[in-house]
PDB file of N, CA and C in Angstrom:
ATOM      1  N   UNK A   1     -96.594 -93.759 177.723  1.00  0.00           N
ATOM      2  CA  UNK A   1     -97.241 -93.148 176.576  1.00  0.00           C
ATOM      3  C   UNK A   1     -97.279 -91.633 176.778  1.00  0.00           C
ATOM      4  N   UNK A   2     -96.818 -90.760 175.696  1.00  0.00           N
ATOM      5  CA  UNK A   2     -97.103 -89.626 176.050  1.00  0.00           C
ATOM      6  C   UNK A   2     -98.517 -89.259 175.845  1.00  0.00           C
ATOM      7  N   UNK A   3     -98.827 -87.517 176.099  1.00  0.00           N
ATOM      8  CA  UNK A   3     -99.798 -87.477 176.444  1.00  0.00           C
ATOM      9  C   UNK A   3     -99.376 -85.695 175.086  1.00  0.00           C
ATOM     10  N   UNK A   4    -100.597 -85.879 173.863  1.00  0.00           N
ATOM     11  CA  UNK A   4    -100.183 -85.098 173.015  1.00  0.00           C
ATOM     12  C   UNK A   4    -100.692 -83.569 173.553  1.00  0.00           C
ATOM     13  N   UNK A   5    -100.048 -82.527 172.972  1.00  0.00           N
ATOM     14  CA  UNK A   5    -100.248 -81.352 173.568  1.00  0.00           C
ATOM     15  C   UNK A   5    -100.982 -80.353 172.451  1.00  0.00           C
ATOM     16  N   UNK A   6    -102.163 -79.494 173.061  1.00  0.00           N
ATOM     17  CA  UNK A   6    -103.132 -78.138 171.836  1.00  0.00           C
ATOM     18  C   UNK A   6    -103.144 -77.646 172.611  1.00  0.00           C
ATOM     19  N   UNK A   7    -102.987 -76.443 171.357  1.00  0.00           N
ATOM     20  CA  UNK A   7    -103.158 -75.073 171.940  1.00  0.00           C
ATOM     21  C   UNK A   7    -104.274 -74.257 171.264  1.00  0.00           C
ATOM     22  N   UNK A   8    -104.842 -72.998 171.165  1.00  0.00           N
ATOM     23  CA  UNK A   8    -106.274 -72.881 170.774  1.00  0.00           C
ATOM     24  C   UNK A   8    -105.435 -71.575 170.164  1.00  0.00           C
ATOM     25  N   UNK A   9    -106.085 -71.351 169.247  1.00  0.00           N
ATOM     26  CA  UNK A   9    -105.790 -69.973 168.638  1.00  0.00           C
ATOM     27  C   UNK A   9    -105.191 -68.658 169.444  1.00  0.00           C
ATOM     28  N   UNK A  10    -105.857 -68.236 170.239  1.00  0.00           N
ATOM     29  CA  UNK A  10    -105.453 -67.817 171.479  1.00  0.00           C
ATOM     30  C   UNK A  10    -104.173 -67.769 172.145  1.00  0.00           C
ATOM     31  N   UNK A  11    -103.819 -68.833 172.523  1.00  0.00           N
ATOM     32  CA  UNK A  11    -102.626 -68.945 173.176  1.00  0.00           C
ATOM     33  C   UNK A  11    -101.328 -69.255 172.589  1.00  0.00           C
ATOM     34  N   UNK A  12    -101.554 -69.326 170.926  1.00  0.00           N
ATOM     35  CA  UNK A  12    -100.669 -69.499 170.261  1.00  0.00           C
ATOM     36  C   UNK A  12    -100.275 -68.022 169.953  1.00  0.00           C
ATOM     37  N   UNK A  13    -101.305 -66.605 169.276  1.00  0.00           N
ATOM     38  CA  UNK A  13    -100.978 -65.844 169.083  1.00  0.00           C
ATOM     39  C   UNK A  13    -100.475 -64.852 170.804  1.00  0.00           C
ATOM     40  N   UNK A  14    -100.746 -65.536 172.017  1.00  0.00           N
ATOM     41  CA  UNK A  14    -100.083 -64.630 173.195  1.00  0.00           C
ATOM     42  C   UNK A  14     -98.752 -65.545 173.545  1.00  0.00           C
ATOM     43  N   UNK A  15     -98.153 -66.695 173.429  1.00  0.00           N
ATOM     44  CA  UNK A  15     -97.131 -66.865 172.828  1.00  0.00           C
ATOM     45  C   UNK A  15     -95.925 -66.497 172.423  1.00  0.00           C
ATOM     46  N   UNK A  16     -96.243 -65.921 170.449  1.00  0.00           N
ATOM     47  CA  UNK A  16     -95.934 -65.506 170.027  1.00  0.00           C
ATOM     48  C   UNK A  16     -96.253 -64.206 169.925  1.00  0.00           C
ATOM     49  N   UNK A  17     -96.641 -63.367 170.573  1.00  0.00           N
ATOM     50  CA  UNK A  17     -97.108 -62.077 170.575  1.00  0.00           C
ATOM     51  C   UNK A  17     -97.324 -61.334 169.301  1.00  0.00           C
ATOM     52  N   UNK A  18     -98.485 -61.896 168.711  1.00  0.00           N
ATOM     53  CA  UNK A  18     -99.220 -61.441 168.175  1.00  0.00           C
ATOM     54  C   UNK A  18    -100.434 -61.954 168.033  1.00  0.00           C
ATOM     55  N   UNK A  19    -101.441 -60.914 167.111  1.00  0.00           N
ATOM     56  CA  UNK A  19    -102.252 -60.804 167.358  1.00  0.00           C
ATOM     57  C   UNK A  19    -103.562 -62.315 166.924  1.00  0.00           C
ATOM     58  N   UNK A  20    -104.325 -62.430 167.392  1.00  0.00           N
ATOM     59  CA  UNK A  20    -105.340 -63.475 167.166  1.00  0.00           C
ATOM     60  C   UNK A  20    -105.636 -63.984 165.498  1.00  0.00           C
ATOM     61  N   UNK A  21    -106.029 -63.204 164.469  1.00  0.00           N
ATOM     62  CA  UNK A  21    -106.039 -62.971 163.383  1.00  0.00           C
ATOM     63  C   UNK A  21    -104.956 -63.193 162.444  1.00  0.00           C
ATOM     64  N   UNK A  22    -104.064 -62.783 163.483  1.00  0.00           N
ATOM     65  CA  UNK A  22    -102.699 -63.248 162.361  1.00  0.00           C
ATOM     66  C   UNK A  22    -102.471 -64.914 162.470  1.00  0.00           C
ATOM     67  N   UNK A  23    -102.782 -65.190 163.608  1.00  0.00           N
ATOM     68  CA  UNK A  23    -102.256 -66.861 163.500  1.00  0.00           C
ATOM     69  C   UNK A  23    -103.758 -67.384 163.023  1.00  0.00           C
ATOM     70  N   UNK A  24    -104.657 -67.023 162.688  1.00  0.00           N
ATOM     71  CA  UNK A  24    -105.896 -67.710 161.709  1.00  0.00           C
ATOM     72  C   UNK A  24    -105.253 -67.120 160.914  1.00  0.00           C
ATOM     73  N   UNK A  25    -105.030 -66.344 160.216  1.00  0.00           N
ATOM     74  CA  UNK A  25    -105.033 -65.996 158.702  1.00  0.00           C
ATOM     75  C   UNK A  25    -103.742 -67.563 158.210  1.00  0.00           C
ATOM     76  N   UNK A  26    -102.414 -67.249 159.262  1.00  0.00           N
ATOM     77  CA  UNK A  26    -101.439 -68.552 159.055  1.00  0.00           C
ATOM     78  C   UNK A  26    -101.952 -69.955 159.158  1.00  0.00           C
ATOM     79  N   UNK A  27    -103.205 -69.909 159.761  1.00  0.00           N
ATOM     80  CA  UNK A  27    -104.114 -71.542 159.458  1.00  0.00           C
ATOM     81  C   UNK A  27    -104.819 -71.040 158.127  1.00  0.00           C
ATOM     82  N   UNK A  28    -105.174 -70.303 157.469  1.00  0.00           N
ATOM     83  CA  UNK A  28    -106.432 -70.439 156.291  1.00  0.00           C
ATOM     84  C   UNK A  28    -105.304 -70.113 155.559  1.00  0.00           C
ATOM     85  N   UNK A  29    -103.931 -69.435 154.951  1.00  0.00           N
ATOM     86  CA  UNK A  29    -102.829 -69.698 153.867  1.00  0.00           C
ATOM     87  C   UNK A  29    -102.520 -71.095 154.362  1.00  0.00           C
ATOM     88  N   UNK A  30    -102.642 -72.067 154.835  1.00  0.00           N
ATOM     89  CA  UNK A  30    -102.237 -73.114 154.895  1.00  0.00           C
ATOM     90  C   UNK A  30    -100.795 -73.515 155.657  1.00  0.00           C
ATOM     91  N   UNK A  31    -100.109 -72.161 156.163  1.00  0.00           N
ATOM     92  CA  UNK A  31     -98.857 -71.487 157.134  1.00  0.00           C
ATOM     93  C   UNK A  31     -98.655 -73.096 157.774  1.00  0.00           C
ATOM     94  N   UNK A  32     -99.969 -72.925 158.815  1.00  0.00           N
ATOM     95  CA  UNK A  32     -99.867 -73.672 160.146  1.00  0.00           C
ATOM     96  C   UNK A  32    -101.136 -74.295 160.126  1.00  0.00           C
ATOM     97  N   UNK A  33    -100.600 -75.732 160.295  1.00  0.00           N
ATOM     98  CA  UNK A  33    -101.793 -76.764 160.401  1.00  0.00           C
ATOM     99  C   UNK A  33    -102.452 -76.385 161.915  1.00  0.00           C
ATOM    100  N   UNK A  34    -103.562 -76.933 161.912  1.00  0.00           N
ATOM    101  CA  UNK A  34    -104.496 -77.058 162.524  1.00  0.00           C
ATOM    102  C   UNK A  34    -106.035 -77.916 162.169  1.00  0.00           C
ATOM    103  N   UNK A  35    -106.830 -78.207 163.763  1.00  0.00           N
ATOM    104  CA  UNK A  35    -107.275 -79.212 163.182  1.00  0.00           C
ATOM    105  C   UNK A  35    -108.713 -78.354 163.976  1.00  0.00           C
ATOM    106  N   UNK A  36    -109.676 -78.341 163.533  1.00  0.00           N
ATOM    107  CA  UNK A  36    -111.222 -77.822 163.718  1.00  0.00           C
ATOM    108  C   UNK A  36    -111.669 -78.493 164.207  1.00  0.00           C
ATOM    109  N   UNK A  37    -112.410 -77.842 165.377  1.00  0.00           N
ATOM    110  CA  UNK A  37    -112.919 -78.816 166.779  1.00  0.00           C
ATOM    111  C   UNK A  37    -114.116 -78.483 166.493  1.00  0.00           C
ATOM    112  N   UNK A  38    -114.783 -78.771 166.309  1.00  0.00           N
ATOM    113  CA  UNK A  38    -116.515 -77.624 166.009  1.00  0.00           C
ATOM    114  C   UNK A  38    -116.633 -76.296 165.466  1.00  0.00           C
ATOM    115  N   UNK A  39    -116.313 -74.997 165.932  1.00  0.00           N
ATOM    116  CA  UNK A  39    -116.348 -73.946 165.746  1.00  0.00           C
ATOM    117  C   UNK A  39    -114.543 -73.699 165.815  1.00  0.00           C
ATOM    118  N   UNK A  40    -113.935 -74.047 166.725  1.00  0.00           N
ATOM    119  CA  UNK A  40    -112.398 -73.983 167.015  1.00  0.00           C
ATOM    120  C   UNK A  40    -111.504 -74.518 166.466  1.00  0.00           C
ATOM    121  N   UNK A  41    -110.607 -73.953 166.315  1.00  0.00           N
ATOM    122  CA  UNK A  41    -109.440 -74.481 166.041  1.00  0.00           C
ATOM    123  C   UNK A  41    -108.097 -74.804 167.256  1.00  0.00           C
ATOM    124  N   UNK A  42    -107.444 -76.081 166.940  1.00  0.00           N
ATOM    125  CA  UNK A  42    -106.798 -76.536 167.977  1.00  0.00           C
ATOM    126  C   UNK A  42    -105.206 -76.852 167.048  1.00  0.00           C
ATOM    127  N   UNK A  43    -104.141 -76.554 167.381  1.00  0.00           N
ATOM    128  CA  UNK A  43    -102.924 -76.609 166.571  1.00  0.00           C
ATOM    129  C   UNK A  43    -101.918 -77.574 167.644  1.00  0.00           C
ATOM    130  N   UNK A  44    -101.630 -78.382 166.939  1.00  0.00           N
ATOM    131  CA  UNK A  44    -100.931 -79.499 167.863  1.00  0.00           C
ATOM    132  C   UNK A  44     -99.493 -78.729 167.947  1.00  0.00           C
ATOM    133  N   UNK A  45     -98.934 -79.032 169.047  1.00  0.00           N
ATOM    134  CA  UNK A  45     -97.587 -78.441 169.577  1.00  0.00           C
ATOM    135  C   UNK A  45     -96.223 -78.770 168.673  1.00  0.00           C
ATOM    136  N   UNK A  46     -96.589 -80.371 167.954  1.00  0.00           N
ATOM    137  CA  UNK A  46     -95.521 -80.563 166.855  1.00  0.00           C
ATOM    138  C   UNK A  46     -96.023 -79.918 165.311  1.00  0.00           C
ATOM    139  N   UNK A  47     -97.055 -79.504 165.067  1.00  0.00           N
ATOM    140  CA  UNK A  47     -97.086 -78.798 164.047  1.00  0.00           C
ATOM    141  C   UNK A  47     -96.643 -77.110 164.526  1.00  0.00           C
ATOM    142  N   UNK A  48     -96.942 -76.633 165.950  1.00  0.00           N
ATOM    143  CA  UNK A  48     -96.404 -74.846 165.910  1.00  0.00           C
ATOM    144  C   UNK A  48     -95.037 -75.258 166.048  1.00  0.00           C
ATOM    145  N   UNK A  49     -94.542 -76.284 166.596  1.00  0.00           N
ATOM    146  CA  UNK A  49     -92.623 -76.421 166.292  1.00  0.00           C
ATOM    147  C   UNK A  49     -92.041 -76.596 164.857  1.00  0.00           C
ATOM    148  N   UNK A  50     -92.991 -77.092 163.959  1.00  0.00           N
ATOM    149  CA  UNK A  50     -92.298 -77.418 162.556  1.00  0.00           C
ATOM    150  C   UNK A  50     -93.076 -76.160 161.755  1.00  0.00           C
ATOM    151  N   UNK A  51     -94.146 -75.337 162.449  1.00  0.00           N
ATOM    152  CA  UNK A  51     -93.761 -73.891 161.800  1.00  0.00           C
ATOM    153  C   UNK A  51     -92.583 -73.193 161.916  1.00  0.00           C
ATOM    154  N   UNK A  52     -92.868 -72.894 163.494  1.00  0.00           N
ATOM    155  CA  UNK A  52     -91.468 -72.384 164.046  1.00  0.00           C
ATOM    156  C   UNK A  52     -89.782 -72.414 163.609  1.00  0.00           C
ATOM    157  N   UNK A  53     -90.058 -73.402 162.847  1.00  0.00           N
ATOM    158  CA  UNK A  53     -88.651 -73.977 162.370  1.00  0.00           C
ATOM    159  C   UNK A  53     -88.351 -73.424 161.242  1.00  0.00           C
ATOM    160  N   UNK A  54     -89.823 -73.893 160.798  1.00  0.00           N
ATOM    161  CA  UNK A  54     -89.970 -73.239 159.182  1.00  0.00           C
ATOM    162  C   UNK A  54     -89.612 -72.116 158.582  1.00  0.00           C
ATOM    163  N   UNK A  55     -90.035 -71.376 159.494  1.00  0.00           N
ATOM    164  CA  UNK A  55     -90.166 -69.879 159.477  1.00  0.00           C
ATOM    165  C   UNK A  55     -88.711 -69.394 159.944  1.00  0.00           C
ATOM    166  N   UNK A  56     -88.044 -69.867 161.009  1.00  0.00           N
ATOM    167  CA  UNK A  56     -87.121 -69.534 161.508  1.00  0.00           C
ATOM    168  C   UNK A  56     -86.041 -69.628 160.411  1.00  0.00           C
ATOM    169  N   UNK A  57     -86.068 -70.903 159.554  1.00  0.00           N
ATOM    170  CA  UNK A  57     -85.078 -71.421 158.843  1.00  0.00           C
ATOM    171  C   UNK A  57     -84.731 -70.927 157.373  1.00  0.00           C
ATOM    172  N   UNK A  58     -86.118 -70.127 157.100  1.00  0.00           N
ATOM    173  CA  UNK A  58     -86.262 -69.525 156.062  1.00  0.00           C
ATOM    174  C   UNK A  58     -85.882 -67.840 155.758  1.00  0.00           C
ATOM    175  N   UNK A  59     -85.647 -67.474 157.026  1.00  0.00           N
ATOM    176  CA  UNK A  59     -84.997 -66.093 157.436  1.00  0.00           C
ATOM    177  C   UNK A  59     -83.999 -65.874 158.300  1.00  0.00           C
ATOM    178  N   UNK A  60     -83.160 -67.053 158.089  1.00  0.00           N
ATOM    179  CA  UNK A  60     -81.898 -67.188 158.578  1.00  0.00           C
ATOM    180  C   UNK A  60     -80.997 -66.297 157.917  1.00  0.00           C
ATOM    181  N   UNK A  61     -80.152 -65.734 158.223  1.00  0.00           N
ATOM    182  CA  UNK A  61     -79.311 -65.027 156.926  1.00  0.00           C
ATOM    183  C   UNK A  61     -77.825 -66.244 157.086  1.00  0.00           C
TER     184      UNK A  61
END
């Protein structure tokens, strides 16, 4: 069985090097799922890959 993988706001925007705010603002436009732990937010590793894709695929030339 695998064992599913989160990442916290945080470590998604050092990552991707940027800033904290920008990857919440991409959870509250609805960008990038994520799922609210109490106060936190936690973004499962197959939803930042099917951003990633998203995004990638959409500024492909």
């Amino acid at each position: 069985m695998t064992e599913e993988k989160y990442y916290t706001i945080e470590e998604v925007a050092e990552m991707l090097k940027v800033v904290y705010l920008t990857v919440y603002r991409w959870i509250q436009d609805g960008k990038l799922r994520a799922y609210k732990a109490g106060k936190q937010y936690r973004i499962k590793k197959e939803d930042l890959d099917y951003f990633l894709n998203k995004v990638k695929t959409k500024y492909e030339v």
